[in-house]
Protein backbone atom coordinates (compact mmCIF):
# COMPACT_ATOMS: atom_id res chain seq x y z
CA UNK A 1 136.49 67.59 174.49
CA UNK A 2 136.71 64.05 172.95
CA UNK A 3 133.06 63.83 172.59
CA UNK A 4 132.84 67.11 171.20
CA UNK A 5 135.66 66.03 168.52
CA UNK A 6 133.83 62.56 168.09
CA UNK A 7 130.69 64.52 166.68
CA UNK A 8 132.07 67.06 164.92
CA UNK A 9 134.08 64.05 163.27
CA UNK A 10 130.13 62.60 162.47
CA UNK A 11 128.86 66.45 161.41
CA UNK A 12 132.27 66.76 159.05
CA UNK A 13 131.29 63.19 156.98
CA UNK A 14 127.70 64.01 157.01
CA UNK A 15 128.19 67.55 155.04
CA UNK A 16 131.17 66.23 153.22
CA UNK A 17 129.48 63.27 151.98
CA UNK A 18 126.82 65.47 150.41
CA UNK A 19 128.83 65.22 147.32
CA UNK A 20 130.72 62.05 145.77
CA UNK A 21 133.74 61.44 144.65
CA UNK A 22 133.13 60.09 141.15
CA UNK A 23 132.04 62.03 138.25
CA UNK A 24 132.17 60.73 134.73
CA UNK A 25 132.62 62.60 130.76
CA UNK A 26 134.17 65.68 129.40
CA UNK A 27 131.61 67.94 128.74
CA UNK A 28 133.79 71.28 128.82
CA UNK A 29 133.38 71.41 124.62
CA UNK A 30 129.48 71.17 124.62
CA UNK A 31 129.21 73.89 127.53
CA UNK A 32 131.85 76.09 125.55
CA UNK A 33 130.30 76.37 122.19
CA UNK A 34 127.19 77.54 123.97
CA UNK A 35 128.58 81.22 124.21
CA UNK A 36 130.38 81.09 120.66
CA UNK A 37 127.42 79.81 118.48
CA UNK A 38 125.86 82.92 116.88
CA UNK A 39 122.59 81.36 115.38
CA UNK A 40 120.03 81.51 117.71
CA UNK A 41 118.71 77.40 117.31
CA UNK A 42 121.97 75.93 117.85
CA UNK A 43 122.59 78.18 120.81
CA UNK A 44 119.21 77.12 122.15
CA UNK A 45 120.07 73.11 121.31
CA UNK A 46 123.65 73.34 122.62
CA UNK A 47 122.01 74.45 125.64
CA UNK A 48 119.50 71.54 125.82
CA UNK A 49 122.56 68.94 124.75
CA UNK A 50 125.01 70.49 127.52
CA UNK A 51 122.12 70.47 130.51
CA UNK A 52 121.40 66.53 129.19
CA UNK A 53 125.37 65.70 129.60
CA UNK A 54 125.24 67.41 133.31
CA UNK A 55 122.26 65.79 134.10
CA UNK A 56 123.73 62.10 133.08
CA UNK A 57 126.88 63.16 135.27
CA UNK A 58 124.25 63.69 138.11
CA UNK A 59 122.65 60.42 137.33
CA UNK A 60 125.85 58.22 138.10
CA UNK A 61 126.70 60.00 141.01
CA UNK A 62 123.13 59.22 142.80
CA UNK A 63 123.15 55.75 141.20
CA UNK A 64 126.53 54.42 141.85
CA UNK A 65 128.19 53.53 144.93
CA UNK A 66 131.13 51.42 146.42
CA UNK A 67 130.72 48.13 146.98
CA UNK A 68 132.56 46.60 149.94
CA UNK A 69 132.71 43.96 152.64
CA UNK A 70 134.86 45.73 154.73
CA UNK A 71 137.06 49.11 155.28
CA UNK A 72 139.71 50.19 157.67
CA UNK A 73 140.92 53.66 158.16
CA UNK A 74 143.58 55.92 160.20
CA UNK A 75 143.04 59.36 159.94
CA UNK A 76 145.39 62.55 161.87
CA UNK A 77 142.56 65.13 162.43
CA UNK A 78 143.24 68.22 162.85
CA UNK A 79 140.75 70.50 164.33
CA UNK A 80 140.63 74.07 165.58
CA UNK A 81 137.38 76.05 167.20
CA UNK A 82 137.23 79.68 168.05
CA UNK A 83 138.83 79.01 171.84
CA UNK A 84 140.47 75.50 171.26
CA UNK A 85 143.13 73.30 168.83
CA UNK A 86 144.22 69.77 168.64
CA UNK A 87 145.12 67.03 166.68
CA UNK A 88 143.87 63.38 167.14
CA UNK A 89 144.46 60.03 165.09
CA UNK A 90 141.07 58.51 164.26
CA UNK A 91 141.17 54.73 163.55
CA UNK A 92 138.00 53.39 161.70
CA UNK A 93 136.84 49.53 161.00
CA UNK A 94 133.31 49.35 158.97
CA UNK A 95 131.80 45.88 159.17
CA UNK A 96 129.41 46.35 156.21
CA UNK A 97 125.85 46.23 157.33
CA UNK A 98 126.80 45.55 160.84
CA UNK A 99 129.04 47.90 162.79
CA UNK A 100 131.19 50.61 162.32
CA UNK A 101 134.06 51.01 164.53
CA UNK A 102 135.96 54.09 165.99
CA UNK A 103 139.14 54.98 168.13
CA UNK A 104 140.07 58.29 169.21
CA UNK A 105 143.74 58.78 170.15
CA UNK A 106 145.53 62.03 171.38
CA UNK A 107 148.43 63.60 170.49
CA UNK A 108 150.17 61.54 172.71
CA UNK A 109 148.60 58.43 171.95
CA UNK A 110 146.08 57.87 174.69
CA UNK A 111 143.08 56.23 173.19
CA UNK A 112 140.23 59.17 174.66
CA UNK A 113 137.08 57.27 173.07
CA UNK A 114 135.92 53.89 171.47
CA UNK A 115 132.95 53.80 169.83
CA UNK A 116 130.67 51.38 168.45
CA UNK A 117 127.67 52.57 166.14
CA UNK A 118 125.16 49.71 164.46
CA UNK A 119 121.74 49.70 163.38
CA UNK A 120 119.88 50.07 166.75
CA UNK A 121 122.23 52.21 169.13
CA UNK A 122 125.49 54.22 169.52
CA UNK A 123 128.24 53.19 172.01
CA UNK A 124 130.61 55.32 173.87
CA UNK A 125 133.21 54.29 176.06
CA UNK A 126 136.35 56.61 177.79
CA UNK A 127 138.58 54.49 178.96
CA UNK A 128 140.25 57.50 181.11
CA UNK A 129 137.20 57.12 183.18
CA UNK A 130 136.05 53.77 182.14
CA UNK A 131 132.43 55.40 181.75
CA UNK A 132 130.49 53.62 179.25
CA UNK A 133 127.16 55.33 177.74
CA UNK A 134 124.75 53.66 175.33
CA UNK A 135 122.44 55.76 173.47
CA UNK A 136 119.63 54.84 170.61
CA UNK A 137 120.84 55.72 167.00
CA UNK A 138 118.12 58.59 167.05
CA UNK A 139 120.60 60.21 169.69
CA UNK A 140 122.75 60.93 166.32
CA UNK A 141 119.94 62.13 164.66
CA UNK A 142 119.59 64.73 167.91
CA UNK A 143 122.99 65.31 167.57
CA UNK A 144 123.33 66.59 164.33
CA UNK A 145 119.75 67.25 163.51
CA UNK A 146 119.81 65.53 160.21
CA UNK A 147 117.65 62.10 159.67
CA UNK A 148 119.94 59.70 158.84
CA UNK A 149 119.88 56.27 158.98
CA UNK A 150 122.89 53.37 159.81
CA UNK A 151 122.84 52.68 156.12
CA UNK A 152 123.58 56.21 155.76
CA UNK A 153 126.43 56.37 158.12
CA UNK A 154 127.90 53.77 156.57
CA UNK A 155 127.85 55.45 153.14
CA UNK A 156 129.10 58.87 154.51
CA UNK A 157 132.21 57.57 155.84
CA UNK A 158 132.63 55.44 152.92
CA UNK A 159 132.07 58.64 150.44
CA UNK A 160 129.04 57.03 148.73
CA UNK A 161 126.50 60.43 148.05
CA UNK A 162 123.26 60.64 149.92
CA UNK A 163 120.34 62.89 149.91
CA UNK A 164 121.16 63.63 146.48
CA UNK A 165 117.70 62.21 145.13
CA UNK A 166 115.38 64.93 145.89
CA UNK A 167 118.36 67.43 144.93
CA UNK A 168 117.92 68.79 141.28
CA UNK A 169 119.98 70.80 139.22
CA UNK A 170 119.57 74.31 139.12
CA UNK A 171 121.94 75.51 137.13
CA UNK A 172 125.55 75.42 136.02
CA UNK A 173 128.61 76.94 134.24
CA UNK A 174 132.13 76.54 133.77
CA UNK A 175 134.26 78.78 136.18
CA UNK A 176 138.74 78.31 135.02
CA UNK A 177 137.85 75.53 132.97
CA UNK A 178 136.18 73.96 135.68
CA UNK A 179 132.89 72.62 135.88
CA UNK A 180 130.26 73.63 138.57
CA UNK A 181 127.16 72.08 139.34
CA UNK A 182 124.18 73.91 141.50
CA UNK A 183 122.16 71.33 143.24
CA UNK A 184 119.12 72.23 145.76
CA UNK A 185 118.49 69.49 147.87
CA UNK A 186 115.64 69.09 150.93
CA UNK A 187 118.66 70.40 153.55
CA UNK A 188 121.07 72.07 151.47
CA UNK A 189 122.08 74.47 148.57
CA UNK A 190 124.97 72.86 147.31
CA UNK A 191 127.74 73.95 144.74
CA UNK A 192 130.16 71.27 143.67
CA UNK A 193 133.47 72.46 141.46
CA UNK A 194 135.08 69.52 139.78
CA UNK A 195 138.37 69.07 138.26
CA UNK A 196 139.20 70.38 134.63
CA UNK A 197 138.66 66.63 133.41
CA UNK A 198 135.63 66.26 135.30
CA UNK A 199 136.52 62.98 137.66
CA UNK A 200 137.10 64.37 140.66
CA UNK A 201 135.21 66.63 143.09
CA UNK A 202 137.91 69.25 144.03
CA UNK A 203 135.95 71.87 146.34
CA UNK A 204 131.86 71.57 147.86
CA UNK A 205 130.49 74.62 149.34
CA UNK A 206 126.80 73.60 151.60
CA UNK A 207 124.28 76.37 152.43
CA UNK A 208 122.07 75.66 154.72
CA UNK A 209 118.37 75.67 153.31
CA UNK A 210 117.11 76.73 156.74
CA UNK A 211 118.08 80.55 156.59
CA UNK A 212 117.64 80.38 160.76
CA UNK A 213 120.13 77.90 161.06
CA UNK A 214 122.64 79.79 159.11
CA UNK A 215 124.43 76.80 158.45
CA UNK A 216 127.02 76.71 156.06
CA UNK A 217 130.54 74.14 154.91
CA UNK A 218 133.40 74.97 152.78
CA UNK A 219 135.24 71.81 151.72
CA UNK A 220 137.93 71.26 149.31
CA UNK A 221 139.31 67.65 148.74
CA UNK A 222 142.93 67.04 147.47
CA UNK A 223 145.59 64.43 146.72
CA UNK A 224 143.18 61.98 144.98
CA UNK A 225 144.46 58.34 144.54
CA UNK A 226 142.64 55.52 142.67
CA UNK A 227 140.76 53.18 144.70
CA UNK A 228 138.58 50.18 143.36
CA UNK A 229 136.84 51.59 140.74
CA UNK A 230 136.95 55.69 141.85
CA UNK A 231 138.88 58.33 143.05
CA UNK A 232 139.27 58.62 146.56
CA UNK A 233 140.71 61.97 148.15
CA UNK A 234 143.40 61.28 150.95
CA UNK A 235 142.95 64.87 151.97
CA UNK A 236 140.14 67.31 152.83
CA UNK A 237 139.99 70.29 154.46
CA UNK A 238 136.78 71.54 156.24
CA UNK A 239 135.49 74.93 157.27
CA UNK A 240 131.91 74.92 159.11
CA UNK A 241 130.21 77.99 160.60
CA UNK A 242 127.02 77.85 162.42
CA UNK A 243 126.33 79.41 165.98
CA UNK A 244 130.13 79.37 166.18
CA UNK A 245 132.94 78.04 163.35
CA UNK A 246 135.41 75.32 163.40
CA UNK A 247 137.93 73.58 160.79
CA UNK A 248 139.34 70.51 160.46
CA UNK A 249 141.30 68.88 158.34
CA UNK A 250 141.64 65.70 157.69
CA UNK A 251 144.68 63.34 156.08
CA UNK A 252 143.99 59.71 155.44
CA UNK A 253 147.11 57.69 156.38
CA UNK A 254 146.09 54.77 155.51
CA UNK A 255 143.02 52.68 153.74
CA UNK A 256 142.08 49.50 152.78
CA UNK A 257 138.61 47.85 151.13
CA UNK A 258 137.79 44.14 151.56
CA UNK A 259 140.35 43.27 153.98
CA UNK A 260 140.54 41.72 157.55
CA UNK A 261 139.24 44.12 159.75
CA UNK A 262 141.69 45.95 162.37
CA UNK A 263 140.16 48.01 164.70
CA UNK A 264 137.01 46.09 166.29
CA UNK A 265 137.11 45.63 169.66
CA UNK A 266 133.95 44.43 172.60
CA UNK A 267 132.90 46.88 175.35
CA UNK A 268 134.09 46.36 178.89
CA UNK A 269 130.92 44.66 180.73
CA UNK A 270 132.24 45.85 183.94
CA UNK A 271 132.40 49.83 182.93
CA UNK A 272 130.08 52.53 184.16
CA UNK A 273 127.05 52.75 182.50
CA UNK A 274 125.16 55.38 181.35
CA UNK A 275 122.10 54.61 179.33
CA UNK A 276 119.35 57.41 177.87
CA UNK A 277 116.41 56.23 175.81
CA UNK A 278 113.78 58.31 175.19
């Protein structure tokens, strides 16, 4: 069940960092005096103005990310499937462009999985069992059925956006004096809601584009604090329905860039191993 947890975990920060969490300008005034301008040219150029001030938003989002040397993280999961319920404490260490580290714990404490992900493979080790399995990064890619690279990771756990390049606007429209922004993207349909002043992503819902998949992810982020230069949300809360549904939520209890890292750790040499390579 760890495993299964440990790659949900990766599924949850690949669809969740399909969004960002930095947006940028008010543009609730242009969008408004669309629908109250009577003549029929200033409609039409409000309309042109307010789709060039969501564009620019879109812009910064797929041109800005964090930049770091480091990260540490402790998460309390939460999780729940249609038969099964838990709650873990994930502790993550990113070295940037190197590794990225990550502890499982259970309820009780007992560390169920280390692993160690870089650019070439992805490690596992259960110390319960002292089993040790090393797999190629495409293994991920298997997993989760996405290509992704280690860069990649690295940005999804971070919250820097990906695949957001080849996903244009399609339309938009403020919904409670909230903005929402329709993106279509090479994998996804996806919807992002932002908050009233327009810095913060509050809610993403992901449709798969593959209608045979039938893929979809409900997320809503919450409890934003400042962090470097963005706003990073301490709390998320995930719903994802495919062949069968599960939700987790997540509550970051602690963070910090650019400092010493805590949670490395080296593999046992004298574990049983279990290597696959295709």
């Amino acid at each position: 069940m760890i495993k299964q947890v440990f790659y949900i975990l990766i599924v949850t920060v690949l669809l969740a960092s399909c969004a960002t969490s930095r947006k940028a300008q008010v543009i609730q005034d242009a969008l408004s005096k669309r629908d109250t301008l009577s003549n029929e040219g200033n409609a039409e150029k409000n309309k042109v103005d307010s789709g060039i001030i969501v564009q620019e938003i879109f812009e910064k989002i797929t041109a800005t990310k964090i930049s770091y040397s480091g990260f540490n993280a402790k998460l309390k999961v939460d999780y729940e499937t249609v038969d099964k319920s838990d709650a873990l404490v994930a502790n993550v260490s990113i070295d940037q462009g190197k590794a990225i580290y990550i502890i499982l714990k259970g309820s009780m404490g007992v560390i169920g999985l280390r692993a160690i992900i870089n650019k070439d493979s992805v490690m596992l080790y259960y110390p319960l069992n002292k089993k040790l399995e090393i797999r190629p990064l495409t293994y991920l890619q298997e997993i989760i059925k996405i290509p992704l690279t280690y860069s990649m990771l690295e940005d999804l756990i971070i919250g820097n956006p990906i695949f957001l390049e080849n996903a244009p606007i399609v339309n938009y429209k403020m919904n409670n004096n909230k903005l929402q922004i329709g993106l279509v993207g090479q994998l996804f349909k996806n919807l992002v809601s932002l908050s009233e002043d327009n810095t913060k992503v509050l809610h993403l819902k992901l449709d798969d584009i593959d209608i045979n998949q039938h893929r979809t992810c409900d997320i809503t982020y919450y409890n934003h604090t400042p962090a470097l230069t963005y706003q990073f949300p301490l709390n998320r809360d995930i719903a994802v329905t495919s062949q069968s549904r599960f939700e987790i939520h997540l509550e970051v209890k602690e963070y910090a860039f650019n400092e010493p890292l805590k949670y490395t750790f080296v593999m046992p040499k004298q574990a049983k191993t279990k290597t696959k390579r295709k």
